[in-house]
Protein backbone atom coordinates (compact mmCIF):
# COMPACT_ATOMS: atom_id res chain seq x y z
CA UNK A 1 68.62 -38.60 36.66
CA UNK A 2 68.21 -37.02 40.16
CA UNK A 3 69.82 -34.43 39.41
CA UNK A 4 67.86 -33.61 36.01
CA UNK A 5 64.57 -34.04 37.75
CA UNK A 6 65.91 -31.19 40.43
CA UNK A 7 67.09 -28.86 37.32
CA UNK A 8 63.55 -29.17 36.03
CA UNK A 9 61.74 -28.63 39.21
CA UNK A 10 64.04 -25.18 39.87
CA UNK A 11 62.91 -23.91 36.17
CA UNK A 12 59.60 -25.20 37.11
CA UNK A 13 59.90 -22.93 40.35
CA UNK A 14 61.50 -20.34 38.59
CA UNK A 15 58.93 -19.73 36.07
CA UNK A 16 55.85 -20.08 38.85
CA UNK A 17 57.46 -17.00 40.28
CA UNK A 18 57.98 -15.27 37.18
CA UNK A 19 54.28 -15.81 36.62
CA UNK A 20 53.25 -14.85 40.14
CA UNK A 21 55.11 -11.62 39.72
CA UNK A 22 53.85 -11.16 36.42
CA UNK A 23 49.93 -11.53 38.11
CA UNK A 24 51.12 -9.19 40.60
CA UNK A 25 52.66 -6.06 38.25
CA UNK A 26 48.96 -6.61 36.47
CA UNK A 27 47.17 -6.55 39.69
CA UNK A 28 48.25 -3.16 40.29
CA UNK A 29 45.88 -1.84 37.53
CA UNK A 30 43.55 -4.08 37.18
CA UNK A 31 41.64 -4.05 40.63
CA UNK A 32 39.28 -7.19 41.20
CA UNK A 33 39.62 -9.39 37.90
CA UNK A 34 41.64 -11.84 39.32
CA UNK A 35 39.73 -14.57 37.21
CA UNK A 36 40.32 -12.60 34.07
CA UNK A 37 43.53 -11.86 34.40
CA UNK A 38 44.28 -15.45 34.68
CA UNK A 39 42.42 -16.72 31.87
CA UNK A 40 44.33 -14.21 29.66
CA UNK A 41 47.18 -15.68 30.73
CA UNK A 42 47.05 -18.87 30.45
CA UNK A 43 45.65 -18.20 26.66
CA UNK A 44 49.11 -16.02 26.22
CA UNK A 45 51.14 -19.02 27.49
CA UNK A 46 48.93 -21.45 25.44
CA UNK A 47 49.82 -19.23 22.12
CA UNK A 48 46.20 -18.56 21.70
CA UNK A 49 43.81 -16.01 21.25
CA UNK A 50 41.37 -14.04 23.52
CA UNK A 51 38.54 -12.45 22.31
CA UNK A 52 37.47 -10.05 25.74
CA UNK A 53 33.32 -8.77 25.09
CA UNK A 54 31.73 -6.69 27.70
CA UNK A 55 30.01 -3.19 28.32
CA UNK A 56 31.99 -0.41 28.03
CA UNK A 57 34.37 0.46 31.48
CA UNK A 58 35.63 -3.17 32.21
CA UNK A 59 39.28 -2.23 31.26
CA UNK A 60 39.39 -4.69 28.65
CA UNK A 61 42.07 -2.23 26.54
CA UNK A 62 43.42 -1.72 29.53
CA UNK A 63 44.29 -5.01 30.97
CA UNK A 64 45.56 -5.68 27.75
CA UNK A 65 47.59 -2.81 27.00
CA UNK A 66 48.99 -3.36 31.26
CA UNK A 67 49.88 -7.28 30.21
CA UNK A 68 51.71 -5.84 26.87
CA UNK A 69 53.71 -3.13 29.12
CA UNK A 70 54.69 -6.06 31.77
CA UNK A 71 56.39 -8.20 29.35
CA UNK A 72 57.57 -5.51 26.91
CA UNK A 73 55.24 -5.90 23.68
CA UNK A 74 54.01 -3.10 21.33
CA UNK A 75 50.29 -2.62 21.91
CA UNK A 76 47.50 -2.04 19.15
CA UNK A 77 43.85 -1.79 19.44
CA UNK A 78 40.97 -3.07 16.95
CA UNK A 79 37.58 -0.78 17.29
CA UNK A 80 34.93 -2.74 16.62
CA UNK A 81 31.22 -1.57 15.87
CA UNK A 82 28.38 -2.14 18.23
CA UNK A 83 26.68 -4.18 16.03
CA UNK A 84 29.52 -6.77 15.40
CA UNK A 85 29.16 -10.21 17.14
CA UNK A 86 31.79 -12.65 18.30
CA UNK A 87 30.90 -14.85 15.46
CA UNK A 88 32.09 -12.33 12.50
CA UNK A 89 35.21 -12.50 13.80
CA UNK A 90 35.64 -15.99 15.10
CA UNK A 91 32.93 -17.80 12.93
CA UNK A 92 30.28 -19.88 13.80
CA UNK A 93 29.01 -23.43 12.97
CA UNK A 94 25.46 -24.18 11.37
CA UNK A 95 24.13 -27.90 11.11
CA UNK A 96 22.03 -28.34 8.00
CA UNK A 97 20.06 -30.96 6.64
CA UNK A 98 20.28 -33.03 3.34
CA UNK A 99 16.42 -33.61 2.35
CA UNK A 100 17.54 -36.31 0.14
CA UNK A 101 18.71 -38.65 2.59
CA UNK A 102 18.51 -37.02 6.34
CA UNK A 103 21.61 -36.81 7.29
CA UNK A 104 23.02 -33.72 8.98
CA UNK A 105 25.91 -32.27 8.95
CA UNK A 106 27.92 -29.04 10.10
């Protein structure tokens, strides 16, 4: 058992500095987003999805298209409109009211 507990802490180890190199090859575009950088990862890791808003000259494509040439994935870029929110894309919830009996519900 001892020695499966020590096989899992060196993968465990090995994978930390995997990550902490992969921060680092990411931190050499993307100056001061340290936050950022590790949210995106973490969703990556997770399997999720990220949807990154903010004015123009944040290096959202960027950071994105830096992650994608650290671990070797194709990149591709949606344009999206001014006008389109977060919740055309992602949906959002809207609690109505039945007048018959006053319950609510999403």
């Amino acid at each position: 058992m001892d020695k499966e507990l020590q096989r899992i802490a060196d993968e465990v180890e090995m994978l930390s500095g995997k990550l902490s190199a992969l921060k680092q090859e990411i931190g050499k575009v993307i100056i001061g987003q340290e936050e950022t950088v590790s949210q995106l990862l973490i969703t990556f890791l997770a399997g999720g999805h990220a949807l990154l808003e903010g004015v123009p000259g944040l290096a959202k494509t960027l950071m994105i298209r830096t992650l994608a040439n650290a671990i070797d994935l194709k990149f591709k870029r949606i344009q999206f409109t001014p006008d389109l929110m977060p919740s055309d894309i992602i949906g959002t919830e809207i609690l109505e009211e039945d007048h018959t009996s006053g319950k609510k519900f999403f």
